[in-house]
Each structure stands twice: as structure tokens, then as C-alpha cells.
Protein backbone atom coordinates (compact mmCIF):
# COMPACT_ATOMS: atom_id res chain seq x y z
CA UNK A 1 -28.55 -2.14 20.17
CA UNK A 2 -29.95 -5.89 20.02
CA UNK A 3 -27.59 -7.55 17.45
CA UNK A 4 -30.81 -9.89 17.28
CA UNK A 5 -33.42 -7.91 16.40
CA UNK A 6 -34.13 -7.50 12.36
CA UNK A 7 -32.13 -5.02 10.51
CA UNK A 8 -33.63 -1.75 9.17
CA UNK A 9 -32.26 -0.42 5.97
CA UNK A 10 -32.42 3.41 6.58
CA UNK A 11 -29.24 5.77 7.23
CA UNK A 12 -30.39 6.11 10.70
CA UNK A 13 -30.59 2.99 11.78
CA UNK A 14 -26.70 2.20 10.25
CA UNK A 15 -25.87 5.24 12.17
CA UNK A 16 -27.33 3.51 15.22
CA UNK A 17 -24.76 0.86 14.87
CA UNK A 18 -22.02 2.47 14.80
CA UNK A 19 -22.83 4.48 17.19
CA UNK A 20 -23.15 1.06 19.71
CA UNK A 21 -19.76 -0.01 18.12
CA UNK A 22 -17.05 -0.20 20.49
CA UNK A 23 -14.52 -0.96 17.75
CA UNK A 24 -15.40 1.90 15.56
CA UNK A 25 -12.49 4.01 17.01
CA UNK A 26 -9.67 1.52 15.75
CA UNK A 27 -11.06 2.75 12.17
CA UNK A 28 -9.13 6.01 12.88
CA UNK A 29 -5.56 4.03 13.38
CA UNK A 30 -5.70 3.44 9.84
CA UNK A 31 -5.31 5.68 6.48
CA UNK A 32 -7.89 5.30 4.17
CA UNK A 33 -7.15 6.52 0.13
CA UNK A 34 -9.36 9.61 -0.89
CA UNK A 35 -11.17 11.01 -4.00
CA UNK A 36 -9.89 14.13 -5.67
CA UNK A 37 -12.14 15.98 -3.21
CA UNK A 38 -10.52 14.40 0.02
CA UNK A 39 -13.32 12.03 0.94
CA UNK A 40 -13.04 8.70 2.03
CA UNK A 41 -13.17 5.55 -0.39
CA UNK A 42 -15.66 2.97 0.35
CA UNK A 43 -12.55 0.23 1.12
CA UNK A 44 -13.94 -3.22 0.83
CA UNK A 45 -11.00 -4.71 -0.16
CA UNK A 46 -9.26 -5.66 3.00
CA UNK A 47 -8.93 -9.34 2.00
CA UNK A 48 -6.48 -8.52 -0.82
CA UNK A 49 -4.45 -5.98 0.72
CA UNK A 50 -5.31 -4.39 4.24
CA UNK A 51 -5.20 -0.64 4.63
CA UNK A 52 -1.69 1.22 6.14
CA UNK A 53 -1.79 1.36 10.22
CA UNK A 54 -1.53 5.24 11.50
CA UNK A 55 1.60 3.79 13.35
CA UNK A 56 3.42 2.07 10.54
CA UNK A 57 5.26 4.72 9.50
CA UNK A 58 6.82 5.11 12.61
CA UNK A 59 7.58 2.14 13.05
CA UNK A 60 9.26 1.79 10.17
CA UNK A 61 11.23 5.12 10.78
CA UNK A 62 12.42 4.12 14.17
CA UNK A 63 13.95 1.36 12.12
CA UNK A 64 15.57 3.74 9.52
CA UNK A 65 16.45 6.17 12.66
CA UNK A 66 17.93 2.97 14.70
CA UNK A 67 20.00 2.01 11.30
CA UNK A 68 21.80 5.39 10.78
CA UNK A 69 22.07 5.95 14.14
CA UNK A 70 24.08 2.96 14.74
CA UNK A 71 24.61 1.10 11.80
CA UNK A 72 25.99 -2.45 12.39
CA UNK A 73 25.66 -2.02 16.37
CA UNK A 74 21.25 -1.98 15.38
CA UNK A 75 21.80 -6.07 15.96
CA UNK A 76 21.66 -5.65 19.30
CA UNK A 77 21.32 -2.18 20.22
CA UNK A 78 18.46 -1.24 18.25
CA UNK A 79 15.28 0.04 20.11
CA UNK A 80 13.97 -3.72 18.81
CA UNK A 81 17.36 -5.60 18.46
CA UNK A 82 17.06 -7.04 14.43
CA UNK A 83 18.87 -10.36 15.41
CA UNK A 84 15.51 -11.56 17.50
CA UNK A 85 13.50 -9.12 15.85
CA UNK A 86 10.94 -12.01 14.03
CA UNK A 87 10.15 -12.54 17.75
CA UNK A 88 8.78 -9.16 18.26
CA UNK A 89 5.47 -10.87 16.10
CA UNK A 90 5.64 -13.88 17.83
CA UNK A 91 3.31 -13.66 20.70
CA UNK A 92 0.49 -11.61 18.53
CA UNK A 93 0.91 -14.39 15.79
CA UNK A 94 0.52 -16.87 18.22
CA UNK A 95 -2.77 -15.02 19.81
CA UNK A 96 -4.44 -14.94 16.67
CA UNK A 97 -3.14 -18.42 15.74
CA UNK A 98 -4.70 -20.35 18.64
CA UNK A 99 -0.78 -21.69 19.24
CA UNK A 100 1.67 -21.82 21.13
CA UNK A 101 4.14 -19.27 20.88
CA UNK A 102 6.85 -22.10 20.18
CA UNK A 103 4.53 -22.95 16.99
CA UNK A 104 4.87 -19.80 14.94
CA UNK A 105 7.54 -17.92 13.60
CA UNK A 106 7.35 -14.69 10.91
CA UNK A 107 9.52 -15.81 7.90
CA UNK A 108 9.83 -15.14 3.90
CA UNK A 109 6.44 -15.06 1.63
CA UNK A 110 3.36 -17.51 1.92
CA UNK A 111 4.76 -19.78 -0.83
CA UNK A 112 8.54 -19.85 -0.15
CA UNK A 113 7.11 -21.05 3.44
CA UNK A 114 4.47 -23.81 1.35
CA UNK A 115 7.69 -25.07 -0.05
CA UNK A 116 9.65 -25.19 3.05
CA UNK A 117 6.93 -26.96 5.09
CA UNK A 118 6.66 -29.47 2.48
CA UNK A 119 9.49 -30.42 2.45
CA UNK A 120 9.60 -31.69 5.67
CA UNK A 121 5.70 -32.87 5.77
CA UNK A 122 5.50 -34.20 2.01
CA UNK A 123 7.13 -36.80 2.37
CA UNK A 124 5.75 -39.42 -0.58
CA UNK A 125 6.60 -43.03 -0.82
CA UNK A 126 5.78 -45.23 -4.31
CA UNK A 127 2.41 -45.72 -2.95
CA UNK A 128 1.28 -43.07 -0.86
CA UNK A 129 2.53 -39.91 -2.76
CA UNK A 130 -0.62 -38.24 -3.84
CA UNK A 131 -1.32 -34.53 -2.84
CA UNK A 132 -5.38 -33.03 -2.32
CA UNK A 133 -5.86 -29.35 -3.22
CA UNK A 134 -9.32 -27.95 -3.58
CA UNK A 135 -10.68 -27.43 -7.26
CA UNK A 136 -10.32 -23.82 -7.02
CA UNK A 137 -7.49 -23.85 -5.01
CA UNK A 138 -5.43 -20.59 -5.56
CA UNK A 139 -2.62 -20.90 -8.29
CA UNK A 140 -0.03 -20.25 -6.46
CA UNK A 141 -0.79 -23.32 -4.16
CA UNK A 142 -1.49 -25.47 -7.52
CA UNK A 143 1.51 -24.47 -8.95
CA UNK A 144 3.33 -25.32 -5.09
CA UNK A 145 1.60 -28.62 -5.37
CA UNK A 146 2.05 -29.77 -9.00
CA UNK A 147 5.99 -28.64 -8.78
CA UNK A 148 6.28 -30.84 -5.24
CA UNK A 149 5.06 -33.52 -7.14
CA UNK A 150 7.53 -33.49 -10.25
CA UNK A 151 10.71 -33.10 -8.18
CA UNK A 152 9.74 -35.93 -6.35
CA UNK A 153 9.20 -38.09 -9.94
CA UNK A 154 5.76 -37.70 -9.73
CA UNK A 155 2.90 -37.27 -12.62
CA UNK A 156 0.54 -34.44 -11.35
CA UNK A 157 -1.56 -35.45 -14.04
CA UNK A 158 -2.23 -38.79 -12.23
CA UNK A 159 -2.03 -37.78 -8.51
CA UNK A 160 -2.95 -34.11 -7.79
CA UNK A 161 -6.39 -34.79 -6.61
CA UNK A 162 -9.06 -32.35 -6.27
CA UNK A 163 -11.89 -31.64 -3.61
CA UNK A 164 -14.74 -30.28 -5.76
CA UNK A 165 -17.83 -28.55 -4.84
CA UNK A 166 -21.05 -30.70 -6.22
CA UNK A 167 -24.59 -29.49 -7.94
CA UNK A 168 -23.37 -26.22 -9.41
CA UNK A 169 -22.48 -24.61 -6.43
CA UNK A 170 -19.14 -23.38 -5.12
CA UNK A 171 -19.24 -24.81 -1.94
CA UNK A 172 -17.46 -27.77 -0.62
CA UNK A 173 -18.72 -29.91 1.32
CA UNK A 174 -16.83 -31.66 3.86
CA UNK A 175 -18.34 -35.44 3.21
CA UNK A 176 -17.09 -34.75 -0.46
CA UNK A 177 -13.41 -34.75 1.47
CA UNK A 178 -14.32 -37.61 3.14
CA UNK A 179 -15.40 -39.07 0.40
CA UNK A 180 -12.62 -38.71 -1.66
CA UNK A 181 -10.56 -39.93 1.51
CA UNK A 182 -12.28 -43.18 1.68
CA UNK A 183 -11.54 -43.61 -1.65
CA UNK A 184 -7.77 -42.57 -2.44
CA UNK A 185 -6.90 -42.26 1.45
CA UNK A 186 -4.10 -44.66 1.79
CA UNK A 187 -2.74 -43.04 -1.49
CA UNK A 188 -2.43 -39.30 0.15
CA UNK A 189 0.57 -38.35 1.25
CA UNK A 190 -0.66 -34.50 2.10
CA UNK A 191 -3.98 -32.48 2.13
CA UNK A 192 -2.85 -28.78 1.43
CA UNK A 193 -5.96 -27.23 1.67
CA UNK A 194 -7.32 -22.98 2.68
CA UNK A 195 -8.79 -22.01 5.91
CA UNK A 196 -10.58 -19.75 3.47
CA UNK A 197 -11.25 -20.13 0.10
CA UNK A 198 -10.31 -17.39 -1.42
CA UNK A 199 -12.67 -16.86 -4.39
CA UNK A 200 -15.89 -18.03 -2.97
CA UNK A 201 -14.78 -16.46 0.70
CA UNK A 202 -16.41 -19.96 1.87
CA UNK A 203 -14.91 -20.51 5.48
CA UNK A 204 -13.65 -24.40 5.72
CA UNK A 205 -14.28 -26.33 8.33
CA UNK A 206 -10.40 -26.44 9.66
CA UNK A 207 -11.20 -28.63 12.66
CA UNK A 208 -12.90 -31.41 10.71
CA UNK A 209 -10.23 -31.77 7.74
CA UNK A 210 -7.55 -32.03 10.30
CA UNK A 211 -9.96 -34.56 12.09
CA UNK A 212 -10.14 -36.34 8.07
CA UNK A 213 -6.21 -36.12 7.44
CA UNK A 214 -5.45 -37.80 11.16
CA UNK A 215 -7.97 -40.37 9.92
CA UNK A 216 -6.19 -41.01 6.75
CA UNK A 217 -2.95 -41.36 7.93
CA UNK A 218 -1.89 -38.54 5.70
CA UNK A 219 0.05 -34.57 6.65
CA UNK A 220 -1.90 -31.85 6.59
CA UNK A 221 -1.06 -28.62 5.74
CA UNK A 222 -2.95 -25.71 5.82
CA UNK A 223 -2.71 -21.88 3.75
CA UNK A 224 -4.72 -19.45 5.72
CA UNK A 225 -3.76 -16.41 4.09
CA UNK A 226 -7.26 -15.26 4.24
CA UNK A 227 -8.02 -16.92 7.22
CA UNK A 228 -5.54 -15.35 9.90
CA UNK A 229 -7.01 -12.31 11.41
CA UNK A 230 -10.67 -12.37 9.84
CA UNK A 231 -11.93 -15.45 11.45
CA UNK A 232 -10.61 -17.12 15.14
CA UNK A 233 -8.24 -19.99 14.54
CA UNK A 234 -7.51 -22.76 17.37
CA UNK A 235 -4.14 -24.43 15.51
CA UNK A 236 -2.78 -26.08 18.27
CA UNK A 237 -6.12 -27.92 19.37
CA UNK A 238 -6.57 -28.71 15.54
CA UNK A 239 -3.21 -30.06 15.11
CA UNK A 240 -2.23 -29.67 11.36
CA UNK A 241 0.99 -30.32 10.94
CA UNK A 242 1.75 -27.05 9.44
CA UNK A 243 0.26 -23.54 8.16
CA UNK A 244 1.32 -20.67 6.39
CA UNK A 245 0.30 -17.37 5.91
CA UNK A 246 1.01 -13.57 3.92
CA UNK A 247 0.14 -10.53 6.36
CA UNK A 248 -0.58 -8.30 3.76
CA UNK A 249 -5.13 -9.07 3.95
CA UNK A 250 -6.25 -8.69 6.87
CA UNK A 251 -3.14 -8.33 9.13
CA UNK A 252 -2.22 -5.13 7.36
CA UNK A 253 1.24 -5.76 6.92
CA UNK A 254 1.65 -3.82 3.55
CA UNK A 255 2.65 -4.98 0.27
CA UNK A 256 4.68 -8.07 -0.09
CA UNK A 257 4.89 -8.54 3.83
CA UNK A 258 6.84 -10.76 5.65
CA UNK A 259 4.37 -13.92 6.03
CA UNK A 260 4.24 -16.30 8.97
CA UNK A 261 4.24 -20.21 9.68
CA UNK A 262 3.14 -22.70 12.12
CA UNK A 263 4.50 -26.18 12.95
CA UNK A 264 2.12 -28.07 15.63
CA UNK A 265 4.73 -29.00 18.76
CA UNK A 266 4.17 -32.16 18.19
CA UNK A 267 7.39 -31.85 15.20
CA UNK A 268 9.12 -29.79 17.51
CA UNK A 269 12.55 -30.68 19.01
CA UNK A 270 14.00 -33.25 16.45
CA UNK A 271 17.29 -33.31 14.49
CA UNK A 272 16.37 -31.39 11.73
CA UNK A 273 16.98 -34.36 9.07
CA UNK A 274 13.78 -33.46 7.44
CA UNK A 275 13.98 -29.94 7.49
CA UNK A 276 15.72 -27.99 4.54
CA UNK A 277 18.05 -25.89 6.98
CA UNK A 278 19.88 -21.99 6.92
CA UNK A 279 21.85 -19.92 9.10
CA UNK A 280 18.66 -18.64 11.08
CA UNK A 281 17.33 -21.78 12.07
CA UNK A 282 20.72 -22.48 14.09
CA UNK A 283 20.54 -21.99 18.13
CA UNK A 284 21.06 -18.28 18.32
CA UNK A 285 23.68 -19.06 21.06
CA UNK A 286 26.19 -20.48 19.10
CA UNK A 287 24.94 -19.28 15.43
CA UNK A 288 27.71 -16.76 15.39
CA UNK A 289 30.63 -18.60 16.31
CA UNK A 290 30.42 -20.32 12.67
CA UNK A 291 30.81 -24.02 13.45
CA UNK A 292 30.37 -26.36 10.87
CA UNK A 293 27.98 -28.20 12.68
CA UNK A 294 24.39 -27.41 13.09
CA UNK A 295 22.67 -27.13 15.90
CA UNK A 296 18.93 -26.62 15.65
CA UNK A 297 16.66 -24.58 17.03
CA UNK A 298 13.84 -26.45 19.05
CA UNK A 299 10.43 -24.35 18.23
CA UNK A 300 9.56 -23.26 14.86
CA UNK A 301 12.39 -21.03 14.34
CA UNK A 302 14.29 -24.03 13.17
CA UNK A 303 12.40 -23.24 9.75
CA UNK A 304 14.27 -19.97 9.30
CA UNK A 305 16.93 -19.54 6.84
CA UNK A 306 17.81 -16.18 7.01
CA UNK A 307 17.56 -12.87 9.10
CA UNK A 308 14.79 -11.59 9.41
CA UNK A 309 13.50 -8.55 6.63
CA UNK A 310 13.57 -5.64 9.75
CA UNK A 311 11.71 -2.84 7.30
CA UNK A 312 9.33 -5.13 5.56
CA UNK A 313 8.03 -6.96 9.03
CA UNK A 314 7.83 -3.83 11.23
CA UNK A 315 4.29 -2.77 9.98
CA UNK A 316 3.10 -6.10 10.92
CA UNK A 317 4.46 -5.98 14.53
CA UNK A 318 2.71 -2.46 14.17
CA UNK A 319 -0.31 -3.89 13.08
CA UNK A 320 -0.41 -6.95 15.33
CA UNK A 321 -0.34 -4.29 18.51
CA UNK A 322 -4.11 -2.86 16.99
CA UNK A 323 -5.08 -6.62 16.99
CA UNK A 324 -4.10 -7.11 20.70
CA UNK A 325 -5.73 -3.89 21.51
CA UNK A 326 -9.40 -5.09 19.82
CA UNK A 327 -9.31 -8.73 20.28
CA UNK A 328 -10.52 -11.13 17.74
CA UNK A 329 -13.54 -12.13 19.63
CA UNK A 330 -14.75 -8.84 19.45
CA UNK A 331 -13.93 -8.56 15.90
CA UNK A 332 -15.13 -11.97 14.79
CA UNK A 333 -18.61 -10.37 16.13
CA UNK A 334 -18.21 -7.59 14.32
CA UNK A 335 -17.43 -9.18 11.38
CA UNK A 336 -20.52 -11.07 11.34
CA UNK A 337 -22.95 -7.46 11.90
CA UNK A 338 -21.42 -6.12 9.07
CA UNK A 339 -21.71 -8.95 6.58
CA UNK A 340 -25.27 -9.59 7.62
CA UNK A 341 -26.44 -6.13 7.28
CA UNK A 342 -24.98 -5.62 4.18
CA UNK A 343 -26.38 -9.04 2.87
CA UNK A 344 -29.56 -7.61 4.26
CA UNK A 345 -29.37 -4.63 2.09
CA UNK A 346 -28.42 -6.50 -1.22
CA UNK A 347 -31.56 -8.56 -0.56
CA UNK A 348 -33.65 -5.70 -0.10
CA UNK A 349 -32.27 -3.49 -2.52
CA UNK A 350 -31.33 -5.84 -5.60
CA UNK A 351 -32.71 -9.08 -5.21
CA UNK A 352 -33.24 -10.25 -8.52
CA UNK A 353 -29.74 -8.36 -10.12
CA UNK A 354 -26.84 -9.52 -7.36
CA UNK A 355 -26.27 -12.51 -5.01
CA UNK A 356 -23.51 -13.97 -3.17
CA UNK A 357 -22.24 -17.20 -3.30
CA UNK A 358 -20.31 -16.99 -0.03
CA UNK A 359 -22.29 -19.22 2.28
CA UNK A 360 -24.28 -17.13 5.21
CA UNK A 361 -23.21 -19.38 7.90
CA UNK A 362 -19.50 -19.98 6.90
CA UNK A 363 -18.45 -16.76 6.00
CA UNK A 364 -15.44 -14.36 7.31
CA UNK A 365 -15.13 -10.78 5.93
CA UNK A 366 -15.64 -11.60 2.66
CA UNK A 367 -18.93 -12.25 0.93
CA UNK A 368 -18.68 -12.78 -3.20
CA UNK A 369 -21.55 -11.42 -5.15
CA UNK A 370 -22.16 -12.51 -8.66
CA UNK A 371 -24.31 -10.39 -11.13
CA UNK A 372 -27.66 -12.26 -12.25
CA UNK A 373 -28.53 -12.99 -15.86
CA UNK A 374 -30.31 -9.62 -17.37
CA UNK A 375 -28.46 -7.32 -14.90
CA UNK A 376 -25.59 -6.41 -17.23
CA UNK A 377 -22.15 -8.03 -17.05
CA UNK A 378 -20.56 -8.11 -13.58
CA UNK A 379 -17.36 -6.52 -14.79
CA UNK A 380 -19.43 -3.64 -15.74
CA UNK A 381 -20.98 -3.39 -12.30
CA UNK A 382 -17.74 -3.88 -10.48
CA UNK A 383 -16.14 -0.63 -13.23
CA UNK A 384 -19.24 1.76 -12.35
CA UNK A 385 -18.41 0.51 -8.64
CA UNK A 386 -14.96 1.96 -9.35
CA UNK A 387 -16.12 4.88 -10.63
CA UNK A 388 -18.09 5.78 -7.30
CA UNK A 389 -14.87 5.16 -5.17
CA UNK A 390 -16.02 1.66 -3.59
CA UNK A 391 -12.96 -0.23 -3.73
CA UNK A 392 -13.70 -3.64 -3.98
CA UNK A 393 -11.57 -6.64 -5.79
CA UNK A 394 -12.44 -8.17 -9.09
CA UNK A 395 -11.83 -12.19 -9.34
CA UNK A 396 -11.93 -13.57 -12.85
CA UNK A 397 -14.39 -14.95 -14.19
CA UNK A 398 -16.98 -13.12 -12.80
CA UNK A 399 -17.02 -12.34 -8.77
CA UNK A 400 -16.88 -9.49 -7.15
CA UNK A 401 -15.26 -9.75 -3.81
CA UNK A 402 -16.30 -7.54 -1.24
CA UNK A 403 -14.76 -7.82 2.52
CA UNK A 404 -16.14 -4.78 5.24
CA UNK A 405 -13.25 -5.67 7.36
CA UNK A 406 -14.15 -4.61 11.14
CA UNK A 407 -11.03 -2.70 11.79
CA UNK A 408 -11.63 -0.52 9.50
CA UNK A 409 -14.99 -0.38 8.13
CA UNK A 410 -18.51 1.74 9.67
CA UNK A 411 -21.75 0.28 8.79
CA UNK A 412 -23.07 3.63 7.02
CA UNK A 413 -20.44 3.58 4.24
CA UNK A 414 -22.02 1.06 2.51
CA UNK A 415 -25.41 2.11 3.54
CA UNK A 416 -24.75 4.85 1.39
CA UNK A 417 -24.13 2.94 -0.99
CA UNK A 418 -27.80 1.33 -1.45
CA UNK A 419 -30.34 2.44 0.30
CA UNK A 420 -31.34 5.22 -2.04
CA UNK A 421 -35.19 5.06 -2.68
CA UNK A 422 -35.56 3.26 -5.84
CA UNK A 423 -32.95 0.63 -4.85
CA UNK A 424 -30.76 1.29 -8.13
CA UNK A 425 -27.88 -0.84 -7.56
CA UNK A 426 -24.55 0.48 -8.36
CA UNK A 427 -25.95 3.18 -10.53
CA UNK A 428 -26.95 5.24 -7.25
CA UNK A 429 -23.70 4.41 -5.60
CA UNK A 430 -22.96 7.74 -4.12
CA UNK A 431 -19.22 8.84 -2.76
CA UNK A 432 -19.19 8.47 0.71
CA UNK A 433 -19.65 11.60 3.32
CA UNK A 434 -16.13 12.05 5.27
CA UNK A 435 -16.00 9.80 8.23
């Protein structure tokens, strides 16, 4: 089918689609909740937490198999030895990174990483000690950034600065950064800014404010927890000097997964004076024979303080195996089919009652629709949405986030969804046939 030609909103021609989609087998390697009457949820909410991979489970198992099978001995004997078992994500990190796989390493949560990375790359002096978040910057990374301040004696009152959307919207605009830059840049110590922002789904131009921080003279860190697997990332060739990540969105890792981190090479190989240091990131040739001294690792590993979580990261190293079977490029194209059509049906269906703000030509997965004055309140929308099994994500105050993730989404379950004859929108929401 011509992904150019204009989209038809009829059943058939969704069906059409997915019928052309060579991607819509991986949908099948994944478990997808049911109603009371086993059908299939409508799951758009892949960008806060990813469906379960089909082979999860077992890889989990083999660890719980490989633990009472040989207990202590599972360091190194294991089926996946757990003393290098972090590296078993390394190389599928790394692929959907753009890095190097010296640059990445899968370690603790999103913000325990923040604070570890900053505290190597924030480093303030009197003058230049002033952090830039966006204005809608997720609270965890506020509250990362305001506390980074006060330890170092700082008033985040006075030098947390913010890059804002203008005119209303809730996009940002990249000469607003530069902007801001020109203004306060020999002041800014660190831009910790998203790949994705997370409420208006709003992909950031990652190349440019790397480009902007280089400029400035200022670190540049970067949270991409709903950036990695949902849009193609080229970290080395941007050179940040660090990003972090959770794997629980789009890389399906499951609840409270182990995240992941990126240092650009560039930091690579020093003494570790500026890194806040743990057993882990010792050389794992003489970590165990307990010497006072350290000895550091010389890729990204050095970050590590501790062994790595074996049951909480092996369904992401299950999950990471579906990526390297589908290929971002592929889903990245995907991604944009599905988003588009189903923008085309809200605009035929209910133009004048829901909108997105997510901006058509920088979005990933995720688009954010808003409910228009007259149309009833968008919390009541996103409850009757509820109530037809389309699980979507609610973001206070009033957005409701919506992400067909390609993995793991067909174009007629949402076509379902709205294009019943009189265009009713959710009240004709209907619970999906089993796929």
C-alpha cells in the first residue's frame, strides 16, 4: 500500500494496512490485558508502561531455574553468568542508542542514574552554577535539579532556569533555548533537558540543544525515558555528555525496570575523581581480590555501584532481542502510519470536540489530545474511554495521552474505535474484536 496516498477512514481500508504490515507479527510476542469476555484492550498506553514480552517469563525463570540449580556458583555458571550480566543489554542499548557499546551501561532507576551523572557533569563554580530544565519538565527531574542545586549551596529560586513554550502553546521552540542561552549562557553550568517531553509528547530537537550547550560552554545532559525505543537516537554523533533512561515505556522492561545510561567516550578512561564510585565500577579483573585501591573501569561501567538486579533486568534483555529482530527504522516508520492515521480519524470524526497538541511533525508514539470547550470535561472522556477498554494514560490537568506503539499495536483497533457513522466520539467506542 502507498504510505503516500490519502488515508481512508473505513474498516477496510485499516484492514488494508495491516495487512501490508510487516511488523504486525511482533504484536503476537506480547500479552495484551483482556475484558471479562477475553477480548483484547485497546492498549495505547505504551509510553507509561510497555506491555509484558511472550518471552519474559522465561527469561526470568531460567534465572530462578539457574539460581536453585546452582545457587552461589549462578556468578559464573549461570546460562547468562550474573557477574557480567548488565552486559547481556549492552549491545541492544547501544543499537537503539546510536553509541558505542563502551557508552552505555544498564544500571539502577532513571533518577538514581540523573544523580549519578551529575555528579560528575554538574560541576558549578560561584559564577557558572545555574541549571536549565524545561517549564514542564517532569517532577522527578525538577526535584533532581532543584536538590543538585541546594547541596551545592545554591538558591533554586534564583538559578533553576526554565525553557518555556511562547503564545499559549506547549511547544518549545528551539530559538527560545537559544535565546535564553545568549542571555544567561556563561551562567549555565548544565542543560538537563527530555528527548521527549513527556506531557505534550513534543519530540526535541536533541541534535540542536547539544549543538546550543557546546556553544555555551555548558554539560549537557539528557533524560530520554520516552525517547529510547520510540524515536531513532544518534548519541554518539550528538555528543551530550550524558543520558539516562527507565525501560519500563517503550522498551518493555516491566515495572520498576532496571534503567540505562550513556556517557559520550569523550569522558571515558579518566581517574574517576569526578565520579561518585562502588564496587561495580572497579575493573572486573581485580574487583574480587578486595584491594583498597580502586581501579576503574574505562567505558561506562565505571558508573556502576553495585551488581547488577539479574530478575528485574532480564525482561529487558528479553525485550531488547524483539527490538533487534524489528529494527527501529522499520518501527520509526511505523510509528509515523499509525499516528497519522489516527490523527486523520480524530480530524474526520471529531473535529470541533478533540485535538492534539503534540506537534505533527515532531512527534514519536505519543500524540496528546485535549477536549475542546463544549465537549464535556476531558476527564470524563478519558473515564467513558475506560469504560470501553481503551487503555490510554491520563496527565493532570487535562491531557489525554495516547501512544499506538508499533510493536504492539494494528491499525484497526482504533479504527474501531471511531469510525462509526455518526462520528460519536468516545460514546461509540466499541470493545475491540479479538486480534
Amino acid at each position: 500500500m502507498n504510505e503516500h496516498q490519502p488515508f481512508e477512514a473505513t474498516m477496510e481500508y485499516a484492514e488494508g494496512l495491516d495487512a501490508a504490515d510487516p511488523l504486525r507479527p511482533m504484536r503476537a510476542q506480547f500479552r495484551l490485558p483482556q475484558d471479562d469476555r477475553g477480548n483484547d484492550a485497546i492498549y495505547l498506553c505504551g509510553n507509561s508502561l510497555g506491555l509484558q514480552p511472550q518471552r519474559a517469563a522465561q527469561y526470568v525463570q531460567q534465572e530462578l531455574d539457574d539460581w536453585a540449580r546452582l545457587g552461589v556458583d549462578g556468578h559464573l555458571k549461570a546460562r547468562r553468568p550474573w557477574l557480567s550480566y548488565h552486559r547481556q543489554a549492552t549491545a541492544g542499548l547501544a543499537s537503539l542508542c546510536g553509541a558505542k557499546p563502551a557508552e552505555v551501561v544498564a544500571m539502577n532507576t532513571l533518577t538514581v542514574n540523573l544523580h549519578l551523572l551529575m555528579a560528575s557533569f554538574y560541576r558549578p563554580t560561584q559564577h557558572r552554577c545555574k541549571i536549565v530544565i524545561e517549564s514542564l519538565a517532569f517532577p522527578s527531574d525538577r526535584f533532581a535539579a532543584q536538590s543538585q542545586l541546594q547541596l551545592h549551596g545554591f538558591d533554586p529560586g534564583k538559578n533553576l532556569l526554565e525553557w518555556a513554550p511562547h503564545g499559549g502553546s506547549q511547544e518549545l521552540h528551539i530559538d527560545d533555548l537559544r535565546a535564553l542561552l545568549d542571555k544567561h549562557g556563561d551562567e549555565v553550568a548544565l542543560l538537563l533537558l527530555p528527548g521527549v517531553q513527556y506531557y505534550s509528547g513534543q519530540v526535541l530537537d536533541m541534535a540542536k540543544i547539544c549543538r546550543l550547550a557546546r556553544d555555551a560552554g555548558c554539560a549537557v545532559g539528557l533524560d530520554l525515558a520516552h525517547a529510547i525505543g520510540n524515536v531513532p537516537l544518534a548519541l554518539h554523533d550528538w555528543a551530550p555528555d550524558f543520558a539516562a533512561w527507565c525501560s519500563y515505556k517503550y522498551l518493555n522492561g516491566g515495572p520498576g525496570a532496571i534503567a540505562g545510561a550513556f556517557v559520550h567516550e569523550r569522558h571515558l578512561g579518566g581517574d574517576a575523581s569526578r565520579t561518585l564510585l562502588g564496587w561495580w565500577g572497579n575493573r572486573e579483573q581485580t574487583r574480587f581480590r578486595m584491594k583498597p585501591e580502586f581501579e576503574p573501569e574505562t567505558t561506562a561501567e565505571l558508573w556502576q555501584l553495585s551488581n547488577p538486579p539479574v530478575l528485574s533486568l532480564a525482561p529487558v534483555i528479553a525485550s531488547l532481542s524483539l527490538f533487534d529482530e524489528a529494527g527501529i527504522g522499520p518501527l520509526r516508520a511505523k510509528s509515523l502510519r499509525l499516528t497519522g492515521f489516527l490523527d486523520f480519524l480524530l480530524q474526520q470524526r471529531v473535529p470541533d470536540r478533540v485535538s492534539s497538541i503534540t506537534p505533527p511533525d515532531a512527534r514519536g508514539c505519543q500524540m496528546s489530545l485535549v477536549v475542546k470547550p463544549g465537549s464535556g470535561t476531558a476527564r470524563a472522556v478519558f473515564d467513558r474511554l475506560t469504560a470501553q477498554h481503551v487503555v490510554a494514560d491520563w496527565r493532570e490537568p487535562d491531557a489525554i495521552r495516547v501512544a499506538p506503539v508499533p510493536r504492539t499495536t494494528v491499525t484497526r483497533t482504533y479504527t474501531d474505535s471511531l469510525s462509526g457513522s455518526s462520528g460519536r466520539w468516545p460514546n461509540e467506542c466499541r470493545t475491540p474484536r479479538r486480534q
